[in-house]
N, C-alpha and C. Protein backbone atom coordinates (compact mmCIF):
# COMPACT_ATOMS: atom_id res chain seq x y z
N UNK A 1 33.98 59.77 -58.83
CA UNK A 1 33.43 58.48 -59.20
C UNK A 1 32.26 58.71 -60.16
N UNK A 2 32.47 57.96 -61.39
CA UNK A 2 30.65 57.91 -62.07
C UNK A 2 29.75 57.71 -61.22
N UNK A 3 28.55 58.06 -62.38
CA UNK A 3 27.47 57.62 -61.59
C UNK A 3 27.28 56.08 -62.26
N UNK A 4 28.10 55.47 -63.27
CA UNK A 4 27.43 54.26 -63.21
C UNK A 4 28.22 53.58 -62.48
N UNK A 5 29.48 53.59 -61.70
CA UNK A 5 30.41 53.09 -60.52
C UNK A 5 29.46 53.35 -59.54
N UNK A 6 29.21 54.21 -58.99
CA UNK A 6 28.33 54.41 -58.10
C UNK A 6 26.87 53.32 -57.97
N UNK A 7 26.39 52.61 -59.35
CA UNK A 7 25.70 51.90 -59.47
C UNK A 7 25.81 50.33 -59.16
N UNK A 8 26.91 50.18 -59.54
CA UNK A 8 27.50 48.62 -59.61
C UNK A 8 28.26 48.43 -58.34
N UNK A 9 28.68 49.44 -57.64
CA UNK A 9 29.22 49.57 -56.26
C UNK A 9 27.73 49.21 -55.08
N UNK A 10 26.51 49.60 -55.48
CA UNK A 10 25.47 49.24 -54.48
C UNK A 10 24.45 48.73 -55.04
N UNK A 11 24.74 47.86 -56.17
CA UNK A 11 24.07 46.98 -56.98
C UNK A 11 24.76 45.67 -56.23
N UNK A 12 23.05 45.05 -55.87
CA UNK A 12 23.26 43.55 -55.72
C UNK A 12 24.10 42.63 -56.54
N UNK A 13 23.96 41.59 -56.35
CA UNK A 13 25.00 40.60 -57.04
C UNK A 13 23.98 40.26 -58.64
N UNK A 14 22.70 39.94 -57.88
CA UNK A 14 21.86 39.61 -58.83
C UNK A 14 21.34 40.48 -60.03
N UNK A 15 21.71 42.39 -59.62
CA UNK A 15 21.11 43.15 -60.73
C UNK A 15 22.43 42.91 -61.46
N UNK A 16 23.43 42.91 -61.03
CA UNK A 16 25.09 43.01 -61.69
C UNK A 16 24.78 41.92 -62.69
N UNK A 17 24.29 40.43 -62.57
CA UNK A 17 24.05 39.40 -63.25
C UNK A 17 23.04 39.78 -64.34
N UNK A 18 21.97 40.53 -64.09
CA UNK A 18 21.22 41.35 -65.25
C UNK A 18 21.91 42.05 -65.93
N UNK A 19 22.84 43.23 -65.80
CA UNK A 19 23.44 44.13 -66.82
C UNK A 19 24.42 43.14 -67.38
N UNK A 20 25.24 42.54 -66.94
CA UNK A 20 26.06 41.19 -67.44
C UNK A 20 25.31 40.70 -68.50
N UNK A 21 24.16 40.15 -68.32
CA UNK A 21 23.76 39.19 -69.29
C UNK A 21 23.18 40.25 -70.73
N UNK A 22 22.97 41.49 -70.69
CA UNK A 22 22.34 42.45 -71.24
C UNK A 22 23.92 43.33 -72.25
N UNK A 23 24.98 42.44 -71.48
CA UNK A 23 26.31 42.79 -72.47
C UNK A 23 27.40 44.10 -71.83
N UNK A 24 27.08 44.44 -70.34
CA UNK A 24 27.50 45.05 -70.04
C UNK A 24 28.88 44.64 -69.14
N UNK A 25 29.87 44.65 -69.64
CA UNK A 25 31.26 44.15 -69.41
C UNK A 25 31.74 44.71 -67.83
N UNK A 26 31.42 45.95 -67.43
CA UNK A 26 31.87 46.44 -66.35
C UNK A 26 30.97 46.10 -65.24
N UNK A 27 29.87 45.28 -65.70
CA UNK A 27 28.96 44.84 -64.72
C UNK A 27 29.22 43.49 -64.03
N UNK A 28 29.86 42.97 -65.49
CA UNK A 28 30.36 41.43 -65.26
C UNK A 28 31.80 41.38 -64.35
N UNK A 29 33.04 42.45 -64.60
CA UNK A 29 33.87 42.60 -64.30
C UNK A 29 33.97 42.72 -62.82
N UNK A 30 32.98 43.88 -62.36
CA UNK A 30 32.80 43.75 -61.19
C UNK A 30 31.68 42.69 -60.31
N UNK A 31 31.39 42.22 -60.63
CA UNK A 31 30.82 40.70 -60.13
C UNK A 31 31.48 39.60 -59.86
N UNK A 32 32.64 39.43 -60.76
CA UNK A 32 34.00 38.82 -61.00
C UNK A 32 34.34 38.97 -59.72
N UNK A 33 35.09 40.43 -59.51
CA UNK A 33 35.58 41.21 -58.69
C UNK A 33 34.84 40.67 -56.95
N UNK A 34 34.04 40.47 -56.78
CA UNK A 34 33.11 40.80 -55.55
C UNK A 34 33.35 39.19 -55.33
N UNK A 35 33.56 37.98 -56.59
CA UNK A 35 33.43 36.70 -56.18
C UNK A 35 34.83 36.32 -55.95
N UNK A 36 35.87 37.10 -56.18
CA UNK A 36 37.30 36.33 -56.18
C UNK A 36 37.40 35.63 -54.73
N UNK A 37 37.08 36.18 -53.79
CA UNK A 37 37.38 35.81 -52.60
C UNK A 37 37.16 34.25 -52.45
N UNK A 38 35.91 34.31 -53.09
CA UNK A 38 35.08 32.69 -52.95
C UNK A 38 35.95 31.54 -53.62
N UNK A 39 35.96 32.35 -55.26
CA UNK A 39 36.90 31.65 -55.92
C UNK A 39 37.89 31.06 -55.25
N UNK A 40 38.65 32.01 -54.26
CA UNK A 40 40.00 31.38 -54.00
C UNK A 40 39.75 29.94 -52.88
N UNK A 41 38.89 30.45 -51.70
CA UNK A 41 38.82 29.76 -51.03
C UNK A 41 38.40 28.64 -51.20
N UNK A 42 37.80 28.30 -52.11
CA UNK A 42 36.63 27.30 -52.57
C UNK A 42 38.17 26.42 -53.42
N UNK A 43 39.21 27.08 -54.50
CA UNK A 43 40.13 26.29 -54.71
C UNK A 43 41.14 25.74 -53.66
N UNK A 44 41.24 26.74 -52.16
CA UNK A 44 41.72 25.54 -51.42
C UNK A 44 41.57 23.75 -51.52
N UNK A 45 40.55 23.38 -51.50
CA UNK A 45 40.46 21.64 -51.38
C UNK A 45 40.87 21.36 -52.19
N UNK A 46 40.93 22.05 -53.83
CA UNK A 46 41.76 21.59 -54.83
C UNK A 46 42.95 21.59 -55.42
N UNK A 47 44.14 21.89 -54.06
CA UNK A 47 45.42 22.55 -54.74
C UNK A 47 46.19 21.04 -54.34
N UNK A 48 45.54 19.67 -54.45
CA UNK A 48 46.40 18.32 -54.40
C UNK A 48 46.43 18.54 -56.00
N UNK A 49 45.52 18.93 -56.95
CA UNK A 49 45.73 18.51 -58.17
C UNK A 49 46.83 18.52 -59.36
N UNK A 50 48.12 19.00 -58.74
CA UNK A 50 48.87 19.39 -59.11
C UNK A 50 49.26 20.38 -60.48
N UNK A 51 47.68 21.51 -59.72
CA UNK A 51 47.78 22.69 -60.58
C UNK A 51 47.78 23.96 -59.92
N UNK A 52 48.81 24.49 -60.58
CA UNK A 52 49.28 26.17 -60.04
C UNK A 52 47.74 26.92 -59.67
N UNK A 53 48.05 27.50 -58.12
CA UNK A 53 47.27 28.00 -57.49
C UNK A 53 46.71 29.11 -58.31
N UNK A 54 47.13 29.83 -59.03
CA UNK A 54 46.80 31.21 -60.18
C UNK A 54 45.87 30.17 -61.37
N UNK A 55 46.42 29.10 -61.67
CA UNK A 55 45.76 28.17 -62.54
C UNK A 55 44.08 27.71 -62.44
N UNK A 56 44.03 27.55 -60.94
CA UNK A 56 43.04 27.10 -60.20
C UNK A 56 42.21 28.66 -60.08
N UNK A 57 42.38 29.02 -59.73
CA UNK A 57 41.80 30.52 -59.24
C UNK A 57 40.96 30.89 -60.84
N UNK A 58 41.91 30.60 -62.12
CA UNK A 58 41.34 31.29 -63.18
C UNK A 58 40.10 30.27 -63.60
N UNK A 59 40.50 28.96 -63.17
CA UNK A 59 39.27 27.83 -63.02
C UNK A 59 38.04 28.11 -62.58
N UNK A 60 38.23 28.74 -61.75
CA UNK A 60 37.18 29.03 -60.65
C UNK A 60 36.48 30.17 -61.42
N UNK A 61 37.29 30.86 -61.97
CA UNK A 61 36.22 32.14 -62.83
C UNK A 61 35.69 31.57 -64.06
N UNK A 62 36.44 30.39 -64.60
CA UNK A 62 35.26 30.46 -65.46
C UNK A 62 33.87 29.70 -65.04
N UNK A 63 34.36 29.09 -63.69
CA UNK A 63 33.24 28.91 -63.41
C UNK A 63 31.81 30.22 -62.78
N UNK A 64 32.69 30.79 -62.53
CA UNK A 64 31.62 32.21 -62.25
C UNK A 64 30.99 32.70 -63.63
N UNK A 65 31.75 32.59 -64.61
CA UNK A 65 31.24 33.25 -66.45
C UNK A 65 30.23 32.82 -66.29
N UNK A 66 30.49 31.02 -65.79
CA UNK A 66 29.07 29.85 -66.38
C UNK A 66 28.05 30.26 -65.34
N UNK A 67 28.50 30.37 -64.36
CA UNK A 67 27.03 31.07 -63.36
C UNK A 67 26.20 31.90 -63.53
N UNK A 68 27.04 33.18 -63.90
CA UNK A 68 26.27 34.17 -64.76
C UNK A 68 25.65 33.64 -66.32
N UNK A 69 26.01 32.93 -66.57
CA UNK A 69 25.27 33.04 -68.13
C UNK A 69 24.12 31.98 -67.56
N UNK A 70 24.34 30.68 -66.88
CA UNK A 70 23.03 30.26 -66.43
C UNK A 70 22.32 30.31 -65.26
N UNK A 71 22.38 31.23 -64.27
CA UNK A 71 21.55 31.93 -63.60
C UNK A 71 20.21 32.30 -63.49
N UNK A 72 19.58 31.88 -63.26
CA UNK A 72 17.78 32.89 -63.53
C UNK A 72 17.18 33.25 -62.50
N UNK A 73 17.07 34.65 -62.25
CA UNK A 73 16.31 34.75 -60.54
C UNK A 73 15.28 34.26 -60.20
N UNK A 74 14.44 33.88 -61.17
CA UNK A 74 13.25 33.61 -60.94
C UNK A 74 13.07 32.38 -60.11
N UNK A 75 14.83 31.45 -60.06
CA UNK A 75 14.38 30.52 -58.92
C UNK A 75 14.95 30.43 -58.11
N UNK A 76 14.50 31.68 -57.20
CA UNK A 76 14.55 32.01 -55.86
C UNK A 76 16.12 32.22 -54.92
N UNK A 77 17.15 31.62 -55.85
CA UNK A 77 18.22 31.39 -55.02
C UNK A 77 18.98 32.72 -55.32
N UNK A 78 19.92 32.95 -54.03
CA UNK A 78 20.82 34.06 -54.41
C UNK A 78 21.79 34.00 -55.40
N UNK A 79 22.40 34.54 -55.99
CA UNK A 79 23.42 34.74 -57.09
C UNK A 79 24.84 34.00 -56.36
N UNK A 80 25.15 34.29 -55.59
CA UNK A 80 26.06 33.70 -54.56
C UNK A 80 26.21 32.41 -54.17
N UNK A 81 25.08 32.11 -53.84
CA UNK A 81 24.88 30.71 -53.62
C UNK A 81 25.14 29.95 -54.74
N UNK A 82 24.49 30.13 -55.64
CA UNK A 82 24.40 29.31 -57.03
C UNK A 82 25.55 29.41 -57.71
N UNK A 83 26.39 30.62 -57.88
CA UNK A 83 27.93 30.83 -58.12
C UNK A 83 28.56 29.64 -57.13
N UNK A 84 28.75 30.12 -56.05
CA UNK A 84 29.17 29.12 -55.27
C UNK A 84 29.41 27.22 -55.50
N UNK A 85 28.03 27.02 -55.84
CA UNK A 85 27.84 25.34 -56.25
C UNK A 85 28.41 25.12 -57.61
N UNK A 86 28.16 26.17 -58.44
CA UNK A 86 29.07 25.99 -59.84
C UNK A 86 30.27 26.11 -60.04
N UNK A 87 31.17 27.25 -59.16
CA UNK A 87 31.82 26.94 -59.32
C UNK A 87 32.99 25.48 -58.70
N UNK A 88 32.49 25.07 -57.93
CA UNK A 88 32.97 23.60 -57.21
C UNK A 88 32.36 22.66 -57.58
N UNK A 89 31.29 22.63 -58.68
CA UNK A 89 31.25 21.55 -59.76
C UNK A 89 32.23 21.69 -60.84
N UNK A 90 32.47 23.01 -61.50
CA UNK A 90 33.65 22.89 -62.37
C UNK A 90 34.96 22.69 -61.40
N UNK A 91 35.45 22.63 -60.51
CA UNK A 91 36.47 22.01 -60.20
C UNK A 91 36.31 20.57 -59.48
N UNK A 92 35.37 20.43 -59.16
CA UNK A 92 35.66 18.75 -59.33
C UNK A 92 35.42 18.19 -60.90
N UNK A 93 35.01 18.79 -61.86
CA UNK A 93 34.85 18.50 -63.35
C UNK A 93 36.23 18.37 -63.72
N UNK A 94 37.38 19.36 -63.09
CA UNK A 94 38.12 19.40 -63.16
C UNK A 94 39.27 18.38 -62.79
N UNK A 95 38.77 18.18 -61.57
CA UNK A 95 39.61 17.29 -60.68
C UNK A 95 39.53 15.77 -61.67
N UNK A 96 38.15 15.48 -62.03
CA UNK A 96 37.86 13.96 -62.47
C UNK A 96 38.95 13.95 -63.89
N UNK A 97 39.01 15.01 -64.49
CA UNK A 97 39.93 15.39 -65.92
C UNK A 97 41.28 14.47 -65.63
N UNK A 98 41.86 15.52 -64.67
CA UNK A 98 43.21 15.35 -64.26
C UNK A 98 43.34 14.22 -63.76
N UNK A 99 42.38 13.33 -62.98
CA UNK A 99 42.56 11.77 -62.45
C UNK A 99 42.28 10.81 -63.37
N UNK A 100 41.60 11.47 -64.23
CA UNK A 100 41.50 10.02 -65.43
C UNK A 100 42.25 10.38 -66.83
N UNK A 101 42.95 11.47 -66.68
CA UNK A 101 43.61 11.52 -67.49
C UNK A 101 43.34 12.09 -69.15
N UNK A 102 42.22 12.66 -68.74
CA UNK A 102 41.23 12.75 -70.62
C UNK A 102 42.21 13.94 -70.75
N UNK A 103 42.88 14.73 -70.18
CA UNK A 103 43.77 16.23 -70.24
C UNK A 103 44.75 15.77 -71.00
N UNK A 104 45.33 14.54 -71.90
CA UNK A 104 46.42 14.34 -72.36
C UNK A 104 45.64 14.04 -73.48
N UNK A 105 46.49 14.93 -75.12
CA UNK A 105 45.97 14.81 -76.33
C UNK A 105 46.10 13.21 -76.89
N UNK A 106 45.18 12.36 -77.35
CA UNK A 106 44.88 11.60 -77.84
C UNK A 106 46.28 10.94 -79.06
N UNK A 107 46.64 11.40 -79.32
CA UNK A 107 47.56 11.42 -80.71
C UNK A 107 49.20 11.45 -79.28
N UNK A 108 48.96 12.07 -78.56
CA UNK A 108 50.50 11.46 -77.84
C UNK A 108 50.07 10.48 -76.58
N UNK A 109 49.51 10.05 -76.85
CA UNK A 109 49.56 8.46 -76.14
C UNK A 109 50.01 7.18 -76.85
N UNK A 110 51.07 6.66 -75.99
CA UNK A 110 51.84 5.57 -76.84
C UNK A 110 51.42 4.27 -75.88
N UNK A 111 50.70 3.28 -76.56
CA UNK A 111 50.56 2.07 -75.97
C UNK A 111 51.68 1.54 -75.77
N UNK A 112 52.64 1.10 -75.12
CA UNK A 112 53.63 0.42 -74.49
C UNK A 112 53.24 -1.25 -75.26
N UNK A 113 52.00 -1.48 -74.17
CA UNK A 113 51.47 -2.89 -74.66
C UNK A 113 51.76 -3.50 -76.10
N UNK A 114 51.34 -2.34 -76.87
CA UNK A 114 51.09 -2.84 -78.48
C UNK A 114 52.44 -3.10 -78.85
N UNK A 115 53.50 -2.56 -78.42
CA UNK A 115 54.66 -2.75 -78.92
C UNK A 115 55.37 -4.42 -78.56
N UNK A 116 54.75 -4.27 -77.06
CA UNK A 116 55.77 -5.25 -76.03
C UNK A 116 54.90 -6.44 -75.92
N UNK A 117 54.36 -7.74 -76.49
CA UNK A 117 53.47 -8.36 -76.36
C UNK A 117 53.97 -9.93 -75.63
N UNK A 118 54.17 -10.43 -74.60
CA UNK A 118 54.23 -11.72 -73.98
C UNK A 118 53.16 -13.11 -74.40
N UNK A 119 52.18 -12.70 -75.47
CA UNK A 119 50.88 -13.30 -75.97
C UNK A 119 51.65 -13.71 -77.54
N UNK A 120 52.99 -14.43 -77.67
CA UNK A 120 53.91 -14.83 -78.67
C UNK A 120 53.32 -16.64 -78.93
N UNK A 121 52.97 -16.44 -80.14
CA UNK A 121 52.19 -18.05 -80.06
C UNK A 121 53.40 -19.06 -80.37
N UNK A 122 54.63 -19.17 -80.98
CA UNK A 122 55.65 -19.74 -80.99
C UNK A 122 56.94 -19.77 -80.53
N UNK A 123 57.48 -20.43 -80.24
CA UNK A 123 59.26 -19.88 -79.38
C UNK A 123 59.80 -19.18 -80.27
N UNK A 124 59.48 -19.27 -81.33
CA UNK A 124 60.67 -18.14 -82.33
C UNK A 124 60.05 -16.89 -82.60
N UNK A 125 58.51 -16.86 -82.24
CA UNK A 125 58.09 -15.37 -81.86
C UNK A 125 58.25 -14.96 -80.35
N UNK A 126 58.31 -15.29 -79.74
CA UNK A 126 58.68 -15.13 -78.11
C UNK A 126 60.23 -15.08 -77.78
N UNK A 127 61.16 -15.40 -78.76
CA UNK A 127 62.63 -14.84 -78.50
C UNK A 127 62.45 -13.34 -79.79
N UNK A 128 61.80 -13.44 -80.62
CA UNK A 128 61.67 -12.01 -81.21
C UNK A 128 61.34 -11.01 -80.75
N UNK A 129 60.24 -11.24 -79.60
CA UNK A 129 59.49 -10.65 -78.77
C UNK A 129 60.59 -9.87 -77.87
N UNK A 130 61.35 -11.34 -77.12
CA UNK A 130 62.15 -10.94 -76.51
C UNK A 130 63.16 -9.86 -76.51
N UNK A 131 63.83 -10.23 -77.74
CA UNK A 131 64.54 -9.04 -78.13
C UNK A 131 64.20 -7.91 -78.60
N UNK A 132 62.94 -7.50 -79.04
CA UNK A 132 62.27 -6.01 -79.77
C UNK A 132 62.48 -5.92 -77.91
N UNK A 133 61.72 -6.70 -76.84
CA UNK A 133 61.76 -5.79 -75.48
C UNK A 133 63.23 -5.50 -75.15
N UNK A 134 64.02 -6.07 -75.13
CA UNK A 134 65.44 -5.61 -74.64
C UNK A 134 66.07 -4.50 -75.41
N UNK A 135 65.35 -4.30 -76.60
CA UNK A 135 65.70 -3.22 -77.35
C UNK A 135 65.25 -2.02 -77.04
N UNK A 136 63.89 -1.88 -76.92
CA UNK A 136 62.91 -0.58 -76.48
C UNK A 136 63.84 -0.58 -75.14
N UNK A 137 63.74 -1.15 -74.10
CA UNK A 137 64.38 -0.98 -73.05
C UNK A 137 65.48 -0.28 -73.20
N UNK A 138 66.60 -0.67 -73.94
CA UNK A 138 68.07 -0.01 -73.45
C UNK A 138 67.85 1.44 -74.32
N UNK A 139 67.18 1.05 -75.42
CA UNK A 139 66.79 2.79 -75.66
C UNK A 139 66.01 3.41 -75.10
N UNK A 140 65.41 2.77 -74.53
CA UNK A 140 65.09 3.79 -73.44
C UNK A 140 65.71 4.54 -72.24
N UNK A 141 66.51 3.51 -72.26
CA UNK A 141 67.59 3.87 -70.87
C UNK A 141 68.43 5.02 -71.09
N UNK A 142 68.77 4.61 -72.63
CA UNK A 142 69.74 5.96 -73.47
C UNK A 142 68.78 7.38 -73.02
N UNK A 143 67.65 6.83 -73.68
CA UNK A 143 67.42 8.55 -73.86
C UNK A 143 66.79 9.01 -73.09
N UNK A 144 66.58 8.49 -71.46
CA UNK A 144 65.61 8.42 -70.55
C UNK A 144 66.59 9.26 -69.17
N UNK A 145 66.09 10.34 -69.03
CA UNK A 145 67.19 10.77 -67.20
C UNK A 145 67.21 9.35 -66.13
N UNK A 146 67.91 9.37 -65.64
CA UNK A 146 67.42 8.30 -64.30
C UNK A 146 66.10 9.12 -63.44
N UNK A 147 65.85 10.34 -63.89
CA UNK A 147 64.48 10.53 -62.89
C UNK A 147 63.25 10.05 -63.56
N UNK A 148 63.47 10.30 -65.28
CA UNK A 148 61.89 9.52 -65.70
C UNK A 148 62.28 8.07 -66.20
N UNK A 149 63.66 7.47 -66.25
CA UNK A 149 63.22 6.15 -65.66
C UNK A 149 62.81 5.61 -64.71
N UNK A 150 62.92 6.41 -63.22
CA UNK A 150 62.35 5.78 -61.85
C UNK A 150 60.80 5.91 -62.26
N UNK A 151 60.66 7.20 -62.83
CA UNK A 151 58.81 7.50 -62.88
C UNK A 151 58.24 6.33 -63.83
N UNK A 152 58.91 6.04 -65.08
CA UNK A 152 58.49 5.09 -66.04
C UNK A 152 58.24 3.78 -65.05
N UNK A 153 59.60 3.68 -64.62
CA UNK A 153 59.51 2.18 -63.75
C UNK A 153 58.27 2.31 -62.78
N UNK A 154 58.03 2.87 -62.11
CA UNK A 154 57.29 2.75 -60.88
C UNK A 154 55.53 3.17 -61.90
N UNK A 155 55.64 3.93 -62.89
CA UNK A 155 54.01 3.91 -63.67
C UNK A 155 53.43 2.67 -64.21
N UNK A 156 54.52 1.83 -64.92
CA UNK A 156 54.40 0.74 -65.66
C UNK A 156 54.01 -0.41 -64.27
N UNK A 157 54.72 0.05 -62.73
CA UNK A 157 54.33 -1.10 -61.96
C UNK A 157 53.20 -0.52 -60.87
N UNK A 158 51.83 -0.06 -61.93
CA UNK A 158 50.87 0.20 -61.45
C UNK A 158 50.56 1.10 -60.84
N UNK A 159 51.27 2.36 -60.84
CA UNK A 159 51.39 3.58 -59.85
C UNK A 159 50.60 4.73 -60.13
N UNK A 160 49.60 5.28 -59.97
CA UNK A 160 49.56 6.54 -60.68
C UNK A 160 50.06 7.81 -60.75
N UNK A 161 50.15 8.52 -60.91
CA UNK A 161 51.16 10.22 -61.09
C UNK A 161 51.05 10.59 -59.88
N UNK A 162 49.08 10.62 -58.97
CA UNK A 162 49.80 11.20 -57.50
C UNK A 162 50.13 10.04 -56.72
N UNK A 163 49.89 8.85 -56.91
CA UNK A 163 50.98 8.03 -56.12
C UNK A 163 52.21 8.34 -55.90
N UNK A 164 52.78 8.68 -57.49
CA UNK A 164 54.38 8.24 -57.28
C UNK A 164 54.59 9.54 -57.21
N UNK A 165 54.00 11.09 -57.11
CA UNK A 165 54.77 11.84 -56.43
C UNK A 165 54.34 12.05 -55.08
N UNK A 166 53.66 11.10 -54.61
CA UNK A 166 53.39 11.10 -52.83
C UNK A 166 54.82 10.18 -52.61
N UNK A 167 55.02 9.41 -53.30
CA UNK A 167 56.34 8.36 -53.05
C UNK A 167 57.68 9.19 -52.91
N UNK A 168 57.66 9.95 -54.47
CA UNK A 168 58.99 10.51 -54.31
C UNK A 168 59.16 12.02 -53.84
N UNK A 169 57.88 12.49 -53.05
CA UNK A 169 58.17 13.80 -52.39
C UNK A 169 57.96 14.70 -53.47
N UNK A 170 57.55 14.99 -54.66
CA UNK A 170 57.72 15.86 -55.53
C UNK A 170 55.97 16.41 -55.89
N UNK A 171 56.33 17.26 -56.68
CA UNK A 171 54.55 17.81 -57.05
C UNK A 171 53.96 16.90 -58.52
N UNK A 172 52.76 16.60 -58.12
CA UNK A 172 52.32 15.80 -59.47
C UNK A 172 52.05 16.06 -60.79
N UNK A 173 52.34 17.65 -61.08
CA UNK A 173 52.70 18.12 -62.13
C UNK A 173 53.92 18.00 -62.71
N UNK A 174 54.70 17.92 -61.67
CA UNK A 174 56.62 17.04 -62.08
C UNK A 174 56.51 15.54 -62.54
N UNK A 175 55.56 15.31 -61.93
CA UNK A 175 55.18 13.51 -62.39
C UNK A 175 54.79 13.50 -64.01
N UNK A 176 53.57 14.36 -64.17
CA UNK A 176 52.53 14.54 -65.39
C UNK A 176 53.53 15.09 -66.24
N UNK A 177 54.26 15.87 -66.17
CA UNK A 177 55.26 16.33 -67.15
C UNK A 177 56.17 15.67 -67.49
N UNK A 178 56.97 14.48 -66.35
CA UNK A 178 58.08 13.74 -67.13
C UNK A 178 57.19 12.45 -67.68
N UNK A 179 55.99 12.13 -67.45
CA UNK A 179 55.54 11.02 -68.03
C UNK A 179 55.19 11.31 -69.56
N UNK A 180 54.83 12.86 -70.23
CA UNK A 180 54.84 13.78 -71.02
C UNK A 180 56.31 13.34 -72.42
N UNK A 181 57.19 13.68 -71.21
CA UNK A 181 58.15 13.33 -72.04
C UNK A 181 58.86 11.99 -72.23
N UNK A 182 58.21 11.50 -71.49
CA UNK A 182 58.60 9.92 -71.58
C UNK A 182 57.70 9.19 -72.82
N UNK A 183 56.36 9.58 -72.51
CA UNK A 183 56.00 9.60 -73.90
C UNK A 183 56.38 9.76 -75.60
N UNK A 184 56.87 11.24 -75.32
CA UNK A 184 57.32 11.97 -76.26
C UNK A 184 58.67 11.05 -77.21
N UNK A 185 59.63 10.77 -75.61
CA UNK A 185 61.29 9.97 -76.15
C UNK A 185 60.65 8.56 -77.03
N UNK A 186 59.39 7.66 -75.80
CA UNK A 186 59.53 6.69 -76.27
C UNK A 186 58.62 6.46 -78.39
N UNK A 187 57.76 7.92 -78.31
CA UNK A 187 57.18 7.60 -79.62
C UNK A 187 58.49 7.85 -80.78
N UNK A 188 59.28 8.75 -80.44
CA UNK A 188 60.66 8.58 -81.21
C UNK A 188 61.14 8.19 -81.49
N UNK A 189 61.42 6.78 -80.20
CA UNK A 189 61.76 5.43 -80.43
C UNK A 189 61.67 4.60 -81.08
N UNK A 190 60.52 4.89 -81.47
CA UNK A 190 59.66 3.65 -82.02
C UNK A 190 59.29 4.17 -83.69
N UNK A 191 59.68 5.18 -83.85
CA UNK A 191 59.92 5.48 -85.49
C UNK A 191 60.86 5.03 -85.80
């Protein structure tokens, strides 16, 4: 064994966070190393989010990076502790992402609304209306599985992603992904 293994092996958490911040990679590595445990356990409460447990885990380290880079001993707390609270602020940072949805790129979101409008100020715009909706509809039906039409149907009637895969038994990343491509069919559509 080195002698600088030998160092980082009975080096506190907090000197490891000094050679870390000073650019020393095998200091950081093994600090990493010493927190996985936490990491993992700490992503237990968060595996409803319908993200892969390896997904979550790598979450959790970067929340350890951010611990170490803002860390300062000087106030008083252990390295551990303060790792600890950061990293379960970045996963509920996380969690709020995935429930409100900011995780989906801007440019593939298709307003439904703008297309489909019931706010027709004359009968001969309200049977036009009518028919652009019976249109989007059956193309949709075309190019839609019967599984992300059930998901379409049941999103459009107020559901959210882990609703409707608490409904249909499935993981809410199966939800988030066919609503993905439901997206995807219906902006196609509509060119």
């Amino acid at each position: 064994m080195h002698e600088r293994e030998k160092i980082y092996n009975t080096a506190s958490e907090e000197e490891l966070v000094a050679f870390a911040k000073s650019g020393d990679s095998v200091a950081a590595n093994e600090l990493v190393l010493r927190l996985y445990t936490l990491v993992y356990f700490t992503s237990e409460k968060y595996t409803g989010l319908g993200i892969e447990r390896a997904d979550l885990i790598q979450e959790g380290m970067i929340g350890v990076l951010g611990a170490m880079r803002t860390f300062h001993p000087e106030s008083g707390t252990k390295f551990k502790t303060y790792a600890a609270r950061c990293v379960d602020h970045h996963f509920y940072s996380l969690a709020r992402k995935v429930y409100r949805k900011k995780h989906i790129p801007r440019d593939k979101i298709v307003s439904i609304s703008h297309y489909i409008s019931n706010e027709a100020q004359n009968p001969e715009q309200l049977v036009i209306e009518k028919e652009r909706q019976e249109e989007i509809t059956a193309a949709l039906k075309a190019k839609l599985s019967n599984f992300e039409f059930e998901i379409l149907y049941k999103y459009l009637s107020g559901y959210s992603a882990a609703e409707i895969a608490e409904l249909l038994g499935i993981d809410v990343k199966q939800v988030s992904n066919a609503l993905y491509r439901i997206r995807q069919k219906f902006h196609f559509i509509l060119k």
